[in-house]
N, C-alpha and C. Protein backbone atom coordinates (compact mmCIF):
# COMPACT_ATOMS: atom_id res chain seq x y z
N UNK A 1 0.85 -1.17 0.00
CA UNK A 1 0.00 0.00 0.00
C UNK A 1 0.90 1.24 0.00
N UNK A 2 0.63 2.18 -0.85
CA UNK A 2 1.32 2.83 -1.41
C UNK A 2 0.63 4.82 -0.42
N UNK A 3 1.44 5.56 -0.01
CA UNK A 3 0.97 6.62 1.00
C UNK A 3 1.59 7.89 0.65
N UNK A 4 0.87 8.29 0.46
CA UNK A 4 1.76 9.87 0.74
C UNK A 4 2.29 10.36 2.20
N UNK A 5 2.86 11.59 2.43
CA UNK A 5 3.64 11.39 3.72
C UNK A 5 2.69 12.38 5.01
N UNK A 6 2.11 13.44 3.89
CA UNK A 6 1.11 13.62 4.78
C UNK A 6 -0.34 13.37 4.22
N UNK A 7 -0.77 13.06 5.51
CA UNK A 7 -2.87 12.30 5.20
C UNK A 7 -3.16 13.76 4.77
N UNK A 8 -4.62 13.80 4.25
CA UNK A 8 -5.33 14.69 3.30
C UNK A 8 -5.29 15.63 4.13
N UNK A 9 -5.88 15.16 5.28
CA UNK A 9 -6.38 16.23 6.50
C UNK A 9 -5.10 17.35 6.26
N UNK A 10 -4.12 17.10 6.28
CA UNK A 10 -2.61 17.81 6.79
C UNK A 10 -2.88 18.91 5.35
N UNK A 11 -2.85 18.08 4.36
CA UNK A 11 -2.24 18.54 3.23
C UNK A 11 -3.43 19.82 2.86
N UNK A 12 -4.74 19.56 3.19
CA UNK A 12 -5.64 20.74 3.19
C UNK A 12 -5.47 21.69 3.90
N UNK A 13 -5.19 21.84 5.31
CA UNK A 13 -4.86 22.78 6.41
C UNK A 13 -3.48 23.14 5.95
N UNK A 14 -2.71 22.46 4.97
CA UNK A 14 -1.04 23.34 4.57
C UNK A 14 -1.68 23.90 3.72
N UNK A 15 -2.62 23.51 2.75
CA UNK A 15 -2.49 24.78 1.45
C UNK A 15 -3.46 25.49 2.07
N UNK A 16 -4.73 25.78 3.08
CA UNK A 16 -5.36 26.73 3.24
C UNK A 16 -4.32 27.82 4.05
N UNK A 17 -3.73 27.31 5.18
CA UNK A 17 -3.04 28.10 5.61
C UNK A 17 -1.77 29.07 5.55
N UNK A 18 -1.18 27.86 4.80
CA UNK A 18 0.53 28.17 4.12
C UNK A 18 0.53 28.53 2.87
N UNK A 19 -0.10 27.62 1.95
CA UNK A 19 0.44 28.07 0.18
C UNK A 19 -0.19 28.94 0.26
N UNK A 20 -1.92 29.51 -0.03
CA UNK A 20 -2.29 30.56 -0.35
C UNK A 20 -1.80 31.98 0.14
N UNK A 21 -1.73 31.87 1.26
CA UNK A 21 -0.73 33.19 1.80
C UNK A 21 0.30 33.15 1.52
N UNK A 22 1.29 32.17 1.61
CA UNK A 22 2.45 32.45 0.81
C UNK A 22 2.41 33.05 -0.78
N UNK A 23 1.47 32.82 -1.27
CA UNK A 23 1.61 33.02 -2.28
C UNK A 23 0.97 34.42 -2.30
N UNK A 24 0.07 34.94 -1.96
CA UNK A 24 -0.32 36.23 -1.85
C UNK A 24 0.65 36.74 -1.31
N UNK A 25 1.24 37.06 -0.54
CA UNK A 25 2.77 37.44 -0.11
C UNK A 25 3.73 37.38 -1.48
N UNK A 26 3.94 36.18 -1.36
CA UNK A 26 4.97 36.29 -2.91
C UNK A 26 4.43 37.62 -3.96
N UNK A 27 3.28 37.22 -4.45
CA UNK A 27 2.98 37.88 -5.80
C UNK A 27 2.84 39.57 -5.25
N UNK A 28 2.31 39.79 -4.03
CA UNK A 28 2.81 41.19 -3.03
C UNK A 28 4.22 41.84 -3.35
N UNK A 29 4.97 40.85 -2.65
CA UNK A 29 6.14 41.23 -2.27
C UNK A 29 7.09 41.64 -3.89
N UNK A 30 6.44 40.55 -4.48
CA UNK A 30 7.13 40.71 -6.34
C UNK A 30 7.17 42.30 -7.22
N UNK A 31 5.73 42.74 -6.70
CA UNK A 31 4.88 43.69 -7.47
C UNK A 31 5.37 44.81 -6.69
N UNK A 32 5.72 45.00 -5.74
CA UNK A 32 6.24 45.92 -4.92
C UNK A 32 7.72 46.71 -5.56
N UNK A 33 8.68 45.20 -5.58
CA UNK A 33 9.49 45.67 -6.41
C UNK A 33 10.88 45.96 -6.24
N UNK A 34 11.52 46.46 -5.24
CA UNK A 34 12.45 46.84 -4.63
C UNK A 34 13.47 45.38 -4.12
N UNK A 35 14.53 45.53 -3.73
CA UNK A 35 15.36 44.71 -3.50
C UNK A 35 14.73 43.98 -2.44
N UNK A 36 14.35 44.54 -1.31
CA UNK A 36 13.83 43.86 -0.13
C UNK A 36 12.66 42.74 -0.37
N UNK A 37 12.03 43.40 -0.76
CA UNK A 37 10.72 42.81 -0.85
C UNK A 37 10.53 41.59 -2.41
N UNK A 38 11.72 42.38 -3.22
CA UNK A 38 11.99 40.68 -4.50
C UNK A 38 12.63 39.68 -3.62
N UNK A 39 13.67 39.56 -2.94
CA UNK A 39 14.23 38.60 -1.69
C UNK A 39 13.07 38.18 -0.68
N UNK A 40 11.90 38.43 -0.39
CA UNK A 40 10.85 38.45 0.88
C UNK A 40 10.36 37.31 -0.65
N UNK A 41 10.10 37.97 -1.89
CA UNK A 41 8.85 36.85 -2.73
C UNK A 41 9.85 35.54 -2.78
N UNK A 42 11.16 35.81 -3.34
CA UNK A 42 11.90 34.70 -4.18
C UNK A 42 11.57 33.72 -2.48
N UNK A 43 11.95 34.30 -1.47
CA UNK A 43 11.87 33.23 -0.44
C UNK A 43 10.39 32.65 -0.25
N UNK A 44 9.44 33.50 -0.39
CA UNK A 44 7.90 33.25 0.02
C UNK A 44 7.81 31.78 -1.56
N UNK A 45 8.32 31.96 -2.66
CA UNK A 45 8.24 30.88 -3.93
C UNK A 45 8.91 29.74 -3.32
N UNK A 46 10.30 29.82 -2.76
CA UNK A 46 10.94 28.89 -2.27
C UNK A 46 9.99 28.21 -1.37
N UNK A 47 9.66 28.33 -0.14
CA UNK A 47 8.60 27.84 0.41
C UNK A 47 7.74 27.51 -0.15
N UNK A 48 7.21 27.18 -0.75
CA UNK A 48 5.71 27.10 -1.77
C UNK A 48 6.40 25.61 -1.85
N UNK A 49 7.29 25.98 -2.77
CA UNK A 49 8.16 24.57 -3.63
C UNK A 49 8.38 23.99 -2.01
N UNK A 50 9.05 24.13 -1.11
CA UNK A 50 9.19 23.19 -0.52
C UNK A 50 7.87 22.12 0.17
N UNK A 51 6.82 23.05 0.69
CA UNK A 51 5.96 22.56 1.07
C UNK A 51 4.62 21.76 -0.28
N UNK A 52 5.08 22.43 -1.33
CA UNK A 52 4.61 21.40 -2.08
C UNK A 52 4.97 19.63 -2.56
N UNK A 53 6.66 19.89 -2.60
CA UNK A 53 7.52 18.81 -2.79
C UNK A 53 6.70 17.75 -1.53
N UNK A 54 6.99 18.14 -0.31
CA UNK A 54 6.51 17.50 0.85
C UNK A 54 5.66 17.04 1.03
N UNK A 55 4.40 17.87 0.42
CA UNK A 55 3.10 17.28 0.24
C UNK A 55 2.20 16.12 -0.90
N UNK A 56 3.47 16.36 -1.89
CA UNK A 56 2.75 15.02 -3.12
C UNK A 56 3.99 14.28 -3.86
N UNK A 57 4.90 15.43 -3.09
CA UNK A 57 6.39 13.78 -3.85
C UNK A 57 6.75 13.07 -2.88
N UNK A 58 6.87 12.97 -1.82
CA UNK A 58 7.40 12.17 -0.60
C UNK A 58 6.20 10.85 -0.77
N UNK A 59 6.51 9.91 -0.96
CA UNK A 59 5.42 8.44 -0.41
C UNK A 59 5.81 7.58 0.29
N UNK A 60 5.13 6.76 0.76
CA UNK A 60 5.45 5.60 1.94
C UNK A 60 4.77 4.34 1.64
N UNK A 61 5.52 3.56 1.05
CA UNK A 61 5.10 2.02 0.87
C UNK A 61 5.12 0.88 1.95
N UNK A 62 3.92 0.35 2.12
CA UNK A 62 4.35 -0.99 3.14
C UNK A 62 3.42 -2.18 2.88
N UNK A 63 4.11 -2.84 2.52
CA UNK A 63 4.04 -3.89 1.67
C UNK A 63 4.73 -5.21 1.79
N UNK A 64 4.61 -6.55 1.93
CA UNK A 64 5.19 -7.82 2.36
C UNK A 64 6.70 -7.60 2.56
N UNK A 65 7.29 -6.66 2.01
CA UNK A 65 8.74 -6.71 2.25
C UNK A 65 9.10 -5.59 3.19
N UNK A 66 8.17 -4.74 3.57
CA UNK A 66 8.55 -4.19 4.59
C UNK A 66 8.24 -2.38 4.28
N UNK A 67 9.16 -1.69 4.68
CA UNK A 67 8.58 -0.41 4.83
C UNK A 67 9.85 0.30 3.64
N UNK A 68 9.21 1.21 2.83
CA UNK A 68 9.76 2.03 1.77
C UNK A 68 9.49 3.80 1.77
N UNK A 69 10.73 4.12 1.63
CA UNK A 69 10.14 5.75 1.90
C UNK A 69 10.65 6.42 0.38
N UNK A 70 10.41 7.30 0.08
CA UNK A 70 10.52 7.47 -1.85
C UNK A 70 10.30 8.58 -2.24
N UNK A 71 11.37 9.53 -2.73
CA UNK A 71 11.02 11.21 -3.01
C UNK A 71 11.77 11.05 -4.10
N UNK A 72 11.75 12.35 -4.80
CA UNK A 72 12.34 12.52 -5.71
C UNK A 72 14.08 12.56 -5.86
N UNK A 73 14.31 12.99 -4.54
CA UNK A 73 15.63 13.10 -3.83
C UNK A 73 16.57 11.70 -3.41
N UNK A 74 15.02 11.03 -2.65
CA UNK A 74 16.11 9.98 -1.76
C UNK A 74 15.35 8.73 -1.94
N UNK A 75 15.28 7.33 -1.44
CA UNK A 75 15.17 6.65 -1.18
C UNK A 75 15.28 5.43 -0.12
N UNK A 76 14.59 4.92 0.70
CA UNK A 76 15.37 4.13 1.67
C UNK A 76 14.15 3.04 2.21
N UNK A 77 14.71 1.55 2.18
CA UNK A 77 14.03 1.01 2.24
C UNK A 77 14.29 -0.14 3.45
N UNK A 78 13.16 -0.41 4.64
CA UNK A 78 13.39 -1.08 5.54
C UNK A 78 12.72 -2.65 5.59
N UNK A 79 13.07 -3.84 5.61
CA UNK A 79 12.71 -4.99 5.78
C UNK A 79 12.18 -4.99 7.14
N UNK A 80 10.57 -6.12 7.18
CA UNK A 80 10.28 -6.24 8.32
C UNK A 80 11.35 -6.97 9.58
N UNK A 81 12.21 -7.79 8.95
CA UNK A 81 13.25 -8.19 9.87
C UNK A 81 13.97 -7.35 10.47
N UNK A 82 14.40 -6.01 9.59
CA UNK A 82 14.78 -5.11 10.17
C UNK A 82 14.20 -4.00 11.45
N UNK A 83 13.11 -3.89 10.90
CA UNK A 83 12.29 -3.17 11.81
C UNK A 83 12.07 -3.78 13.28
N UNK A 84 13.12 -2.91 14.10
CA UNK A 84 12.72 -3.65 15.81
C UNK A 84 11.68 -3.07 15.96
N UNK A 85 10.86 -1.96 15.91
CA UNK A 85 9.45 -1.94 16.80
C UNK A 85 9.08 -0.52 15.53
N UNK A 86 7.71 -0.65 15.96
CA UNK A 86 6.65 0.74 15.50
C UNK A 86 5.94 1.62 16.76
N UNK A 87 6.53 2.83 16.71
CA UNK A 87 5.89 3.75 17.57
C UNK A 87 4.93 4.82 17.16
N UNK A 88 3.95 5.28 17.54
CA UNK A 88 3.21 6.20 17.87
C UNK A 88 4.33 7.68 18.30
N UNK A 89 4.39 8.60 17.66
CA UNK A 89 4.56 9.63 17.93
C UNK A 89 4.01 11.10 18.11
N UNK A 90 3.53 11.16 19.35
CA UNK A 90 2.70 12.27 19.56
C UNK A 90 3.53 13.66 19.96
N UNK A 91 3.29 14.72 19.10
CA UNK A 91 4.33 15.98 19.48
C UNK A 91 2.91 17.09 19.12
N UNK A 92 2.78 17.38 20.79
CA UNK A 92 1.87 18.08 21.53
C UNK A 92 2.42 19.75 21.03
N UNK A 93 2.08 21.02 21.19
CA UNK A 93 2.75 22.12 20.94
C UNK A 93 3.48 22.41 22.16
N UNK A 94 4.83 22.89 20.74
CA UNK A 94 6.20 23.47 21.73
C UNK A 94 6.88 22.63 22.63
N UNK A 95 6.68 21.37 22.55
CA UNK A 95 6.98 19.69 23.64
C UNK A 95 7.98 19.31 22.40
N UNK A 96 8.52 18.16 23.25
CA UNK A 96 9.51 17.22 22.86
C UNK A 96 8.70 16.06 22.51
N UNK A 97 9.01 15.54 21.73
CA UNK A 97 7.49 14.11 21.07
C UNK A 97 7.56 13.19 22.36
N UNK A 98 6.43 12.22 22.58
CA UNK A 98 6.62 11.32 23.45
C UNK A 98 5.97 10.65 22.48
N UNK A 99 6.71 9.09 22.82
CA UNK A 99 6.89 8.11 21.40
C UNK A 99 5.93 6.53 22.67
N UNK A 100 5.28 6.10 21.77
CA UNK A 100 4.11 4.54 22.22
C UNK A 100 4.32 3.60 21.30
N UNK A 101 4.39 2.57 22.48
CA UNK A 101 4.42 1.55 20.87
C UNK A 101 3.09 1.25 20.43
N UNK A 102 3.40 1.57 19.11
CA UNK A 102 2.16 1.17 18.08
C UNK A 102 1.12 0.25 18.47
N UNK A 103 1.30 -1.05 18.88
CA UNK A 103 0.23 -1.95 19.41
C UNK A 103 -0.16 -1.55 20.35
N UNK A 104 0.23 -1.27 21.63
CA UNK A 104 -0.36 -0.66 22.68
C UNK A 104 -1.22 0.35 22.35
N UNK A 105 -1.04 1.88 21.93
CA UNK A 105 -1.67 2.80 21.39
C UNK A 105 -3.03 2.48 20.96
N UNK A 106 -2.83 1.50 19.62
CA UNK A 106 -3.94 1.16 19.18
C UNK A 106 -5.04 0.42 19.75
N UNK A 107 -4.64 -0.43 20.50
CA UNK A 107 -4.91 -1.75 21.70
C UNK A 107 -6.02 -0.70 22.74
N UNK A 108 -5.25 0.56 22.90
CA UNK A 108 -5.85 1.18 23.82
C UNK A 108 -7.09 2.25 23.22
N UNK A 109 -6.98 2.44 21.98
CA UNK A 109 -8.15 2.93 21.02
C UNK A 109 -7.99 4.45 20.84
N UNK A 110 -6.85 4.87 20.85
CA UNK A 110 -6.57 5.75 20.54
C UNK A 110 -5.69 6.79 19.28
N UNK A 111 -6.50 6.28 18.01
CA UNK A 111 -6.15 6.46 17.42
C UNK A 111 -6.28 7.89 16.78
N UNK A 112 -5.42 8.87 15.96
CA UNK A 112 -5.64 9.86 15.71
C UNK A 112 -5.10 10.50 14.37
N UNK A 113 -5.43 11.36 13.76
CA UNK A 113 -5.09 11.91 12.39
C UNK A 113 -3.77 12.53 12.77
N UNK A 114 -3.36 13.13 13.67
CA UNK A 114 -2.00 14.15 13.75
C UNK A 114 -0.64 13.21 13.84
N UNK A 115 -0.69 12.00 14.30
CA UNK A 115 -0.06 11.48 14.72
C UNK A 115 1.10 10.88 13.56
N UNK A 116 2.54 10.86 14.04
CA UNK A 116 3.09 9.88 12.79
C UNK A 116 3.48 8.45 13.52
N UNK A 117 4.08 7.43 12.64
CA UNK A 117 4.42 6.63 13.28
C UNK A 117 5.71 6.61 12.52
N UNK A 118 6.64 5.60 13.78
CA UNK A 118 7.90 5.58 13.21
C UNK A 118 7.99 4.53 13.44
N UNK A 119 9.21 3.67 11.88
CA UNK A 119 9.73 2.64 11.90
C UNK A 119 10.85 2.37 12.13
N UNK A 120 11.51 1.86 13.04
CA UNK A 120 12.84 2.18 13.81
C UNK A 120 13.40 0.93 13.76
N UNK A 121 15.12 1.04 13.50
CA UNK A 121 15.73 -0.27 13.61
C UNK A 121 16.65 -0.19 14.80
N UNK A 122 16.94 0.26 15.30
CA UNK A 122 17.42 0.82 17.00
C UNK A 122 16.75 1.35 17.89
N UNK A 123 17.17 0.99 19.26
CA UNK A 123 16.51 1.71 20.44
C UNK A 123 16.55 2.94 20.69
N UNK A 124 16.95 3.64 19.46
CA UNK A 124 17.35 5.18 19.96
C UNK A 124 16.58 6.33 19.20
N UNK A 125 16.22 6.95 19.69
CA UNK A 125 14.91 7.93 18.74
C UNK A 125 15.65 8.78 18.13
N UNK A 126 14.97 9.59 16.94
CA UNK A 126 15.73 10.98 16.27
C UNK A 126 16.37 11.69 17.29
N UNK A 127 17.56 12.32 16.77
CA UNK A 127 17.96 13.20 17.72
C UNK A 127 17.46 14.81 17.27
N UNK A 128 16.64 14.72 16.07
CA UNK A 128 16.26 15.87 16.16
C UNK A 128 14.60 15.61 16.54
N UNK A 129 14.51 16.77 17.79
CA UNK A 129 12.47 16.81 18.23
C UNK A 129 11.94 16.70 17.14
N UNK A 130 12.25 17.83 16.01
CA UNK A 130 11.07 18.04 14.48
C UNK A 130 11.61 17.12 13.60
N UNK A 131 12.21 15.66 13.68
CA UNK A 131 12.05 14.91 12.52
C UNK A 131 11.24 14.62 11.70
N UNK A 132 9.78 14.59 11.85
CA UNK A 132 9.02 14.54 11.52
C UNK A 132 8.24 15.58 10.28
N UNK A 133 9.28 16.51 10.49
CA UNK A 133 8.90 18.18 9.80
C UNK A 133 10.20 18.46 8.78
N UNK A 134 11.43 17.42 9.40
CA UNK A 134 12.26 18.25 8.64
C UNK A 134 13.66 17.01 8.23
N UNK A 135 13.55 15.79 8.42
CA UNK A 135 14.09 14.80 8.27
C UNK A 135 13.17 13.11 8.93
N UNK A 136 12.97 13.34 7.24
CA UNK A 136 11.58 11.96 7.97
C UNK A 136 11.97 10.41 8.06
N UNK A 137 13.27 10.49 7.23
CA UNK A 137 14.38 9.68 6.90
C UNK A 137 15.53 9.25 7.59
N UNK A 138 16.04 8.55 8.52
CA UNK A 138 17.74 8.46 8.48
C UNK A 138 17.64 7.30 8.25
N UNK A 139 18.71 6.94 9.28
CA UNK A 139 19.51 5.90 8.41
C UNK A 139 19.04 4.43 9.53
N UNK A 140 18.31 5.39 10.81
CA UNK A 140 17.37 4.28 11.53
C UNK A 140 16.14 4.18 11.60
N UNK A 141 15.74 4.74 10.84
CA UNK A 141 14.08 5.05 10.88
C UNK A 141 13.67 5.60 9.33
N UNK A 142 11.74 4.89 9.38
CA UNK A 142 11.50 6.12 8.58
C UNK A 142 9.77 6.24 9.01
N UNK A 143 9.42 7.34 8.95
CA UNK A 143 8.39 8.17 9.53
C UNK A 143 7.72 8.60 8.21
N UNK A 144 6.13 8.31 8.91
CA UNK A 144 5.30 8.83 8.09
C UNK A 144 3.48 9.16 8.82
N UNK A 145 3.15 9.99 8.17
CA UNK A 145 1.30 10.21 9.34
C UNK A 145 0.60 9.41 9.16
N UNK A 146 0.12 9.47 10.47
CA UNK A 146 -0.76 8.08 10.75
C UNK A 146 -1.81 7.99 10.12
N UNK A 147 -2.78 7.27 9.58
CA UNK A 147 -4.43 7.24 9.06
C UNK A 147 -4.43 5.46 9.20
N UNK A 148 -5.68 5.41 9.37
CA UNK A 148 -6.20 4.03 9.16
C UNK A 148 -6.13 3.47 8.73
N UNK A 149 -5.63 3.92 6.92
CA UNK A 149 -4.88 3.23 6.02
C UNK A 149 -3.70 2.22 6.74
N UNK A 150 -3.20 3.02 7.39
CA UNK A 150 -1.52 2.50 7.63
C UNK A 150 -1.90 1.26 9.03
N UNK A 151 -2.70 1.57 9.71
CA UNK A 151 -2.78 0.71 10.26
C UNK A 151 -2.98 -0.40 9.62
N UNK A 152 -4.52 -0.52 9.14
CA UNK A 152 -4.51 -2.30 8.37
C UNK A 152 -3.07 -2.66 7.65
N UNK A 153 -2.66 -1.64 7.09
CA UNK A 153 -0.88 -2.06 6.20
C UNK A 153 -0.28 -2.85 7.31
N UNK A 154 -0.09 -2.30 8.66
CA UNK A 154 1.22 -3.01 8.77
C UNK A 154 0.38 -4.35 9.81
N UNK A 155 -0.93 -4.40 10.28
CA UNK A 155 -1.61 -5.58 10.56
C UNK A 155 -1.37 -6.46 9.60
N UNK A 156 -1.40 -6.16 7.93
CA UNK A 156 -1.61 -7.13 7.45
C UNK A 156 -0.29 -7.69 6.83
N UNK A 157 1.10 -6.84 6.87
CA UNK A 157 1.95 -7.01 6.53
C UNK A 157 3.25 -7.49 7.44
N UNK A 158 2.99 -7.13 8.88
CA UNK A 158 4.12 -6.94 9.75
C UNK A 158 4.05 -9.13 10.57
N UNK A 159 5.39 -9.36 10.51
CA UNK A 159 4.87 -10.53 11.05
C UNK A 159 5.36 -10.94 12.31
């Protein structure tokens, strides 16, 4: 089963909130004219592109062989043998994430749209808090938002 990296929910609340103002800003800041304010758009475009890239090129496969993460950039792919555990990562505002394991979480019925989960091959979490925002990838993990989708995936895939 094949995912994008953020669920719909996310990706609607980024373009209502972020692209369209960014972009009214940009095309502002363009028309204005002056040195300051062409540097304020070229950055307000840059952003656009990034949060677009994020929103429909990043995907997440999980599938009998395990977990796949896939951008235009990078690639990296984890075997279920590899994978020591799946956590629940909840990052509350302005907090440090506090991380559940996946079965428990769910076990306990608490499932939620904001949430990502991570697939980890060590006991040791990101060392950055905003991995999730700004490195979804290393080289022990790979992270992606939670939906219901992903649950049945790795019920039906994880052994």
């Amino acid at each position: 089963m094949k995912f994008s990296y953020y669920n719909i929910t996310s990706k609607i609340l980024l373009f209502v909130f972020c692209l369209l103002p960014f972009l009214g800003m940009a095309v502002f800041f363009i028309q204005v004219g002056n040195g300051l304010t062409m540097s304020l758009g070229g950055l307000m475009i840059f952003l656009i592109l990034v949060f677009t890239y994020k929103s429909f090129f990043i995907k997440v496969s999980i599938d009998e062989l395990g977990v796949t993460y896939k951008s235009l950039l990078k690639e990296k792919h984890l075997r279920w043998d590899e994978v020591k555990d799946i956590l629940i990562v909840v990052r509350e505002r302005r907090s440090v994430p506090d991380y559940y394991r996946f079965e428990e979480w769910m076990n306990a019925g608490k499932a939620g749209k904001s949430y990502f989960v991570l697939f980890r091959t060590t006991e040791g979490f990101p060392v950055n808090p905003m991995f999730m925002f700004s490195a979804p990838i290393d080289e022990d993990y790979i992270s992606v938002q939670f939906r219901p989708a992903i649950k049945r995936a790795i019920e039906k895939y994880q052994k």
